[in-house]
C-alpha atoms as a PDB file:
ATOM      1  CA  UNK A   1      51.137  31.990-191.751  1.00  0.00           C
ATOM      2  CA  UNK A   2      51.019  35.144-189.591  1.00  0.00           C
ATOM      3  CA  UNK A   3      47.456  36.071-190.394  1.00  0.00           C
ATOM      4  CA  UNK A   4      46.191  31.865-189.545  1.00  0.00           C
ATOM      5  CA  UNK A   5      48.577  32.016-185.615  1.00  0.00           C
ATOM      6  CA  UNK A   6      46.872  35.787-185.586  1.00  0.00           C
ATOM      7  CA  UNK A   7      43.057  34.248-186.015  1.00  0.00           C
ATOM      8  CA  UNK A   8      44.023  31.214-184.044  1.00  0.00           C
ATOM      9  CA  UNK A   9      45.699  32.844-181.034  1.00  0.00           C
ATOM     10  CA  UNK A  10      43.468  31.533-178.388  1.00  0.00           C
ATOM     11  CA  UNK A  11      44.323  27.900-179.841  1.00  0.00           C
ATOM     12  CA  UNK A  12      48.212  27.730-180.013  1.00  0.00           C
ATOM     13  CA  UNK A  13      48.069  29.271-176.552  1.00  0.00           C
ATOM     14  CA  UNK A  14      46.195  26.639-174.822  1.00  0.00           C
ATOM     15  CA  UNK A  15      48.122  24.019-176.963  1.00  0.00           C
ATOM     16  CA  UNK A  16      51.652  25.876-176.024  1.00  0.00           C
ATOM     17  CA  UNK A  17      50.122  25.812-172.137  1.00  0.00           C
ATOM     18  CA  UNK A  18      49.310  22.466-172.245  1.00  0.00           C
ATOM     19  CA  UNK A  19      52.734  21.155-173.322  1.00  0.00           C
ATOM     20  CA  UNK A  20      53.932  23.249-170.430  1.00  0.00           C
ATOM     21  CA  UNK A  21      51.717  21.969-167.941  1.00  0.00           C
ATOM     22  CA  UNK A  22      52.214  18.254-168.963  1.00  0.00           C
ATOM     23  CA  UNK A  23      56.285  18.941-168.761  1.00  0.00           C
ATOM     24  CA  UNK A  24      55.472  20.419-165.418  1.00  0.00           C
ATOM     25  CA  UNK A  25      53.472  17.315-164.592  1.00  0.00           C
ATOM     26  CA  UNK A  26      56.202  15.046-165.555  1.00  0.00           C
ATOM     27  CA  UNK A  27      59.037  16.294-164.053  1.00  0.00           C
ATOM     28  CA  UNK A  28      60.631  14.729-161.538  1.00  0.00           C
ATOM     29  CA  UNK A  29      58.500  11.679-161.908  1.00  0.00           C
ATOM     30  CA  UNK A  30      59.198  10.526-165.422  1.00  0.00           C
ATOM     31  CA  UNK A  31      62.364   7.987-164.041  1.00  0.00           C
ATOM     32  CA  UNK A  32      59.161   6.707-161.973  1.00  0.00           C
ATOM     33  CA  UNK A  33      56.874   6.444-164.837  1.00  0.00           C
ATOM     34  CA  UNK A  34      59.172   5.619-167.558  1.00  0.00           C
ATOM     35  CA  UNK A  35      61.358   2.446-165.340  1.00  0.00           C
ATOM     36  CA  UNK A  36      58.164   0.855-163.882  1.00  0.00           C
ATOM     37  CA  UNK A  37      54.537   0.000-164.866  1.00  0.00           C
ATOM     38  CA  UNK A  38      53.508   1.823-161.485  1.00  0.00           C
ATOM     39  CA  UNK A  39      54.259   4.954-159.914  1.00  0.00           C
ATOM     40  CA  UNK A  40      57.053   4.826-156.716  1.00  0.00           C
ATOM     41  CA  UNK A  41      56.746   7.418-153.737  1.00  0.00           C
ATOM     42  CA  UNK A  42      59.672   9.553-153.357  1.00  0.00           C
ATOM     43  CA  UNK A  43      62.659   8.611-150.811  1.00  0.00           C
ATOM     44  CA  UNK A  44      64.495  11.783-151.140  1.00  0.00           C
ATOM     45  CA  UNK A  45      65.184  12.170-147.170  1.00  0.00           C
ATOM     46  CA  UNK A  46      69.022  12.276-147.616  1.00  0.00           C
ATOM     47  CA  UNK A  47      71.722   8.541-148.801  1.00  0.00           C
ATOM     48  CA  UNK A  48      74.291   7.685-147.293  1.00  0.00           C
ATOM     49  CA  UNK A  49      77.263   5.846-149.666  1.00  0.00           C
ATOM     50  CA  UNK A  50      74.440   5.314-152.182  1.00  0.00           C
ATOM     51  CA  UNK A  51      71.845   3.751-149.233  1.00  0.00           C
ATOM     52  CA  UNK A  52      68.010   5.919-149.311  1.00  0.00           C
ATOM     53  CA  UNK A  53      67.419   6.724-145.253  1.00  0.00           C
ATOM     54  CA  UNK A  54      64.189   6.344-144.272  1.00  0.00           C
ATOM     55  CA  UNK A  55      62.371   8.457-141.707  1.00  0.00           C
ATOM     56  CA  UNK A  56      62.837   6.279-138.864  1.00  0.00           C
ATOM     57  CA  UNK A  57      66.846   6.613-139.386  1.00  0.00           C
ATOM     58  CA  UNK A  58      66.118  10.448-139.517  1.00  0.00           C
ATOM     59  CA  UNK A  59      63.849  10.697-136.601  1.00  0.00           C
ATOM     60  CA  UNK A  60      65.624   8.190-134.239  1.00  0.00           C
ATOM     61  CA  UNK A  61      68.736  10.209-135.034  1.00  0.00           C
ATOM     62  CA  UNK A  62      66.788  13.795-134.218  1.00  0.00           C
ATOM     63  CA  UNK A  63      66.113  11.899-131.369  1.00  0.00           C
ATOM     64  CA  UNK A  64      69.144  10.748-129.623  1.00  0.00           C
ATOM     65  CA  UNK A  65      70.515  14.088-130.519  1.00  0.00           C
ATOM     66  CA  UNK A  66      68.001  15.717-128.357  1.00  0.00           C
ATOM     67  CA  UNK A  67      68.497  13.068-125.798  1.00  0.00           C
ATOM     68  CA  UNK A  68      72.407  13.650-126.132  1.00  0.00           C
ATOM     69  CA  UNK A  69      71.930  17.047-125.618  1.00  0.00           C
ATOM     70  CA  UNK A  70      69.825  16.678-122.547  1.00  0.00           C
ATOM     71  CA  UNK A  71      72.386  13.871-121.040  1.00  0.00           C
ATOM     72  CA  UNK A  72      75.478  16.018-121.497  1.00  0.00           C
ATOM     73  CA  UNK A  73      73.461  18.797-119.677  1.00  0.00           C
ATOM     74  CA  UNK A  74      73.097  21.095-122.908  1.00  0.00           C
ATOM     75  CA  UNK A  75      69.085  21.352-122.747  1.00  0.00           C
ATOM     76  CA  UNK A  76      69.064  24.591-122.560  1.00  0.00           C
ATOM     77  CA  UNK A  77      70.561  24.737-126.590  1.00  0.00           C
ATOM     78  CA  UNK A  78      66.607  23.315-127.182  1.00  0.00           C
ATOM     79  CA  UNK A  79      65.144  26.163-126.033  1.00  0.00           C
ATOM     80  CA  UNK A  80      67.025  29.029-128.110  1.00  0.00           C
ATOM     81  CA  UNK A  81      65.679  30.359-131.542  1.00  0.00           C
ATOM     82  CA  UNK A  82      66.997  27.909-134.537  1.00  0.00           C
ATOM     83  CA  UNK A  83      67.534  25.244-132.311  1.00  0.00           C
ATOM     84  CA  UNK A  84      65.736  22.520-134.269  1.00  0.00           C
ATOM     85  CA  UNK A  85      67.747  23.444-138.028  1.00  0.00           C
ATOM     86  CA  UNK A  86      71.035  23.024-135.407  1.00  0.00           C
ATOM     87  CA  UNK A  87      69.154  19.893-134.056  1.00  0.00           C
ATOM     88  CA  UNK A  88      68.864  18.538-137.467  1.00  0.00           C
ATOM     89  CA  UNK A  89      72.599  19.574-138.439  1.00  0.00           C
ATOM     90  CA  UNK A  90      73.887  17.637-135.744  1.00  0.00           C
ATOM     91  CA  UNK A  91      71.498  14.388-136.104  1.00  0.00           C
ATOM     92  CA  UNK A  92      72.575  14.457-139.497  1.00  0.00           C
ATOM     93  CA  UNK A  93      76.892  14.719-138.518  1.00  0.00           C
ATOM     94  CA  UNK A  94      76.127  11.954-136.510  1.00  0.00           C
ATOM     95  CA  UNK A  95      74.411   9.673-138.833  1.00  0.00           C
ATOM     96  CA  UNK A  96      77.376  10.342-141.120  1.00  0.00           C
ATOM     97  CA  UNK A  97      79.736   9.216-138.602  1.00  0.00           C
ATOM     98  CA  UNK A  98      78.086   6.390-137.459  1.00  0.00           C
ATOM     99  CA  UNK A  99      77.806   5.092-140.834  1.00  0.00           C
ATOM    100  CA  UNK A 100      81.472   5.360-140.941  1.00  0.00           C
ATOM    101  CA  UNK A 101      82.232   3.911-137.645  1.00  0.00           C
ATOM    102  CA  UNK A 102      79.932   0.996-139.198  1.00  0.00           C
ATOM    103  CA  UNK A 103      82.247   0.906-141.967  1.00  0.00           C
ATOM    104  CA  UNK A 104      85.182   1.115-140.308  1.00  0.00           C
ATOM    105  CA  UNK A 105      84.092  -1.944-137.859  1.00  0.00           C
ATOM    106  CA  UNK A 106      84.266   0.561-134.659  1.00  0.00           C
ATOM    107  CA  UNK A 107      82.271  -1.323-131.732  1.00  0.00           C
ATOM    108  CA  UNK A 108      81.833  -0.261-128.245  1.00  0.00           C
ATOM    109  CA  UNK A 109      81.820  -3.760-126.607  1.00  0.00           C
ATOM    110  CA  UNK A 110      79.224  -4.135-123.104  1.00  0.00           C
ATOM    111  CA  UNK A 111      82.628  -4.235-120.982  1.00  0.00           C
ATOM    112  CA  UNK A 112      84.029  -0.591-122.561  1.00  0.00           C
ATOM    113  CA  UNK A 113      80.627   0.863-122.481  1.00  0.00           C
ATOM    114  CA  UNK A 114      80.773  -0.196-118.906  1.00  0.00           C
ATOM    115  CA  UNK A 115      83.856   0.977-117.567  1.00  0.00           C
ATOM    116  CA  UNK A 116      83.350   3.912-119.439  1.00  0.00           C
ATOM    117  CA  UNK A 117      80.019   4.780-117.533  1.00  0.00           C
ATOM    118  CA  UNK A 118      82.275   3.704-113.570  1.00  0.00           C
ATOM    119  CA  UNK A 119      84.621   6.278-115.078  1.00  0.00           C
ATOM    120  CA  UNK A 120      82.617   8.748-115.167  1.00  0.00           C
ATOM    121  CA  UNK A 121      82.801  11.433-111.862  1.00  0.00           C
ATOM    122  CA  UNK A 122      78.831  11.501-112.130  1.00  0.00           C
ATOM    123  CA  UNK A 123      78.877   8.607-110.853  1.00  0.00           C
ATOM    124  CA  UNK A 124      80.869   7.729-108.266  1.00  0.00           C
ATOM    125  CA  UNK A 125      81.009   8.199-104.867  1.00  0.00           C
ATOM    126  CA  UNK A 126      84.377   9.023-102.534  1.00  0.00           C
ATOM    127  CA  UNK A 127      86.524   8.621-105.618  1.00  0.00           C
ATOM    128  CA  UNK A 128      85.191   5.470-106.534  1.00  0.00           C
ATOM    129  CA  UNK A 129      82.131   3.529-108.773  1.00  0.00           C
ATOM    130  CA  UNK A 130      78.574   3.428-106.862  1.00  0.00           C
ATOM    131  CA  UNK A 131      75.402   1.547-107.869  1.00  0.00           C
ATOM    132  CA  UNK A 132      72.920   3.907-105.746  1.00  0.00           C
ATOM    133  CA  UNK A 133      74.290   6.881-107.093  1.00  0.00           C
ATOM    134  CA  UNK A 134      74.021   5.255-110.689  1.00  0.00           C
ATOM    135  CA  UNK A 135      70.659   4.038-109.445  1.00  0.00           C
ATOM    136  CA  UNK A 136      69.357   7.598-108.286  1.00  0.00           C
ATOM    137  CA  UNK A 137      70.934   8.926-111.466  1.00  0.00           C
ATOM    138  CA  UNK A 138      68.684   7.062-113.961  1.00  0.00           C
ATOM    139  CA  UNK A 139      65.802   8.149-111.879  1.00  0.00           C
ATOM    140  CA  UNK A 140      66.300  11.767-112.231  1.00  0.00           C
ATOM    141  CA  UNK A 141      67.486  11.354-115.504  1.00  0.00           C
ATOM    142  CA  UNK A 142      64.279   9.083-116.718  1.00  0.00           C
ATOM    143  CA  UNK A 143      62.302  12.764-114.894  1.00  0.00           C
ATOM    144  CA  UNK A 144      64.137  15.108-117.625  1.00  0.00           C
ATOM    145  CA  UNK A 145      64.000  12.488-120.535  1.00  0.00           C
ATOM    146  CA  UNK A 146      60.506  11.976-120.171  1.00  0.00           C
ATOM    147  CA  UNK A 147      60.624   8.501-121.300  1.00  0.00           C
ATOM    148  CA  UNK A 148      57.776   6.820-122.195  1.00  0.00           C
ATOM    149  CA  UNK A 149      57.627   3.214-120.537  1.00  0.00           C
ATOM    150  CA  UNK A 150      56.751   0.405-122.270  1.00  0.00           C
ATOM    151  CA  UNK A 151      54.180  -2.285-120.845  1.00  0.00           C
ATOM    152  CA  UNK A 152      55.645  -4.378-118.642  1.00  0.00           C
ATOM    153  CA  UNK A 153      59.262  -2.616-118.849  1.00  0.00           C
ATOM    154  CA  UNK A 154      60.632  -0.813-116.068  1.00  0.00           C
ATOM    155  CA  UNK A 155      60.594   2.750-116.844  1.00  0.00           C
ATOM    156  CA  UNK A 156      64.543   2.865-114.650  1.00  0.00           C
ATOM    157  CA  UNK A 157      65.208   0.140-117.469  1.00  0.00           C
ATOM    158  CA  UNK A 158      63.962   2.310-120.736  1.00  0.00           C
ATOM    159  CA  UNK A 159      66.191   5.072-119.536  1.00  0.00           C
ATOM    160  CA  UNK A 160      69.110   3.156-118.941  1.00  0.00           C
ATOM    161  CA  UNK A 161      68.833   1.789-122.403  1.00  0.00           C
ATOM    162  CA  UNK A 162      68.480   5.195-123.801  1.00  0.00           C
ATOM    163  CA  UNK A 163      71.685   6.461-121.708  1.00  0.00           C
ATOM    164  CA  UNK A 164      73.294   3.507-122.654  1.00  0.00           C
ATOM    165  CA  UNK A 165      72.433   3.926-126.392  1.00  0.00           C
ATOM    166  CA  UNK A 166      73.226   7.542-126.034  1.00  0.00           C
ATOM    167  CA  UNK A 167      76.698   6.582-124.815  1.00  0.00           C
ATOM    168  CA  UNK A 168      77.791   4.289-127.442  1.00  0.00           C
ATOM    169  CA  UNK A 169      76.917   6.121-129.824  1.00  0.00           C
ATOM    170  CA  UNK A 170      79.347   9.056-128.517  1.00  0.00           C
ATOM    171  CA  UNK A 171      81.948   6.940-128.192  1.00  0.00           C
ATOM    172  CA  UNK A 172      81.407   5.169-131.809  1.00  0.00           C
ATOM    173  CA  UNK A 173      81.500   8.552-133.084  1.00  0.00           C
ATOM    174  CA  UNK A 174      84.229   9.902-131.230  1.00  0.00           C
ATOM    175  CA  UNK A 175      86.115   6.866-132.520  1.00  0.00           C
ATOM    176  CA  UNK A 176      85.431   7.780-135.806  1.00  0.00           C
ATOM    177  CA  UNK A 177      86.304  11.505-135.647  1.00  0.00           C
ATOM    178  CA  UNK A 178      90.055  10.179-134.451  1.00  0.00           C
ATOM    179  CA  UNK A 179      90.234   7.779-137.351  1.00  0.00           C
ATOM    180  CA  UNK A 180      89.067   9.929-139.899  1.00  0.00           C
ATOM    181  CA  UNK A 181      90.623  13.383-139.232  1.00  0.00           C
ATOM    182  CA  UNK A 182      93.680  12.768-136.690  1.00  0.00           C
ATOM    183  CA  UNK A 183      96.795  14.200-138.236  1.00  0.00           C
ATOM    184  CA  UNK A 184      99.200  11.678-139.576  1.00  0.00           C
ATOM    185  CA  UNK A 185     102.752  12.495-139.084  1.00  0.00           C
ATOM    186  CA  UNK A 186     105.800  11.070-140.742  1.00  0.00           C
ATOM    187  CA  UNK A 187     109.052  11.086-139.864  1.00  0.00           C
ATOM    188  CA  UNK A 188     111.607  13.675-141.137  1.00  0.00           C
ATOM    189  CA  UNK A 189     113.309  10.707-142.586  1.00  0.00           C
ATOM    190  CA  UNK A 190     110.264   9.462-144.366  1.00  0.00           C
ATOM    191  CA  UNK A 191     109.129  12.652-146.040  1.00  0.00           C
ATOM    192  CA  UNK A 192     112.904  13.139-146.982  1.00  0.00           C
ATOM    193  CA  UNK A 193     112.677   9.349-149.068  1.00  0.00           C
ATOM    194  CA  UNK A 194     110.133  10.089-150.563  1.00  0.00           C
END
């Protein structure tokens, strides 16, 4: 047996190789090959609760981040070294809580996103809410977001949309954050039942 593997070395390599290479082949496509008659592209981007993202979800949520970061004044945290893996870390936090603010039925209705932007200081003028100011606002703001306006859409409208979306978002999120990891406290009465 030695002396025939000895005189056919060359052949039991190639053979040995080629089981290799077709394992090597195979891998990580043989649910594709072996479930269906044809062969599926990989969605291995990141799930949520068992649902595939896509690469729209990903790159609007790179995205807002950026735009987030710009909005709340924090642009310069795009220009430092590593700034797009702590991009990407954050785009992804917030996809995972605004899945959960979607399960957990948090909406920001029109009149809350609304009061919330005449609350804010930024702007309002002698102590109180100001349309020019907001007005002037958007226009510097649309000058640092670089948005890109859409044909026939006013580019003061695109930005508001993406302040507005930008908004919401925080405040879904933030909404989620409290519901999820507030402390719950019982009283001493409770814990002493129990």
């Amino acid at each position: 047996m030695m002396k025939f593997l000895r005189s056919q070395s060359q052949t039991v390599l190639v053979v040995v190789l080629g089981v290799i290479g077709l394992g090597f082949l195979f891998y990580g496509n043989s649910g594709n090959f072996l479930t269906t008659g044809t062969v599926r592209t990989s969605n291995d981007f990141g799930r949520i609760d068992g649902e595939d993202l896509t690469v729209a979800d990903l790159t609007d949520a790179v995205r807002n981040t950026k735009d987030s970061l710009i909005i709340h004044g924090q642009s310069q945290q795009l220009r430092q070294p590593g700034a797009s893996a702590q991009v990407a870390e954050e785009a992804w936090r917030q996809l995972l809580l605004l899945r959960e603010a979607d399960r957990l039925h948090i909406i920001i209705s029109n009149k809350e996103l609304v009061d919330y932007i005449h609350s804010l200081p930024v702007f309002q003028k002698d102590g109180a809410y100001s349309p020019e100011v907001y007005e002037s606002r958007m226009k510097e703001l649309g000058n640092i977001l670089h948005v890109s306006p859409e044909a026939g859409v006013d580019p003061i409208t695109n930005t508001k949309a993406v302040f507005e979306t930008v908004l919401r978002n925080d405040l879904r999120t933030e909404a989620a954050s409290k519901a999820l990891f507030s402390s719950i406290r019982s009283s001493a009465h409770d814990v002493s039942t129990q």
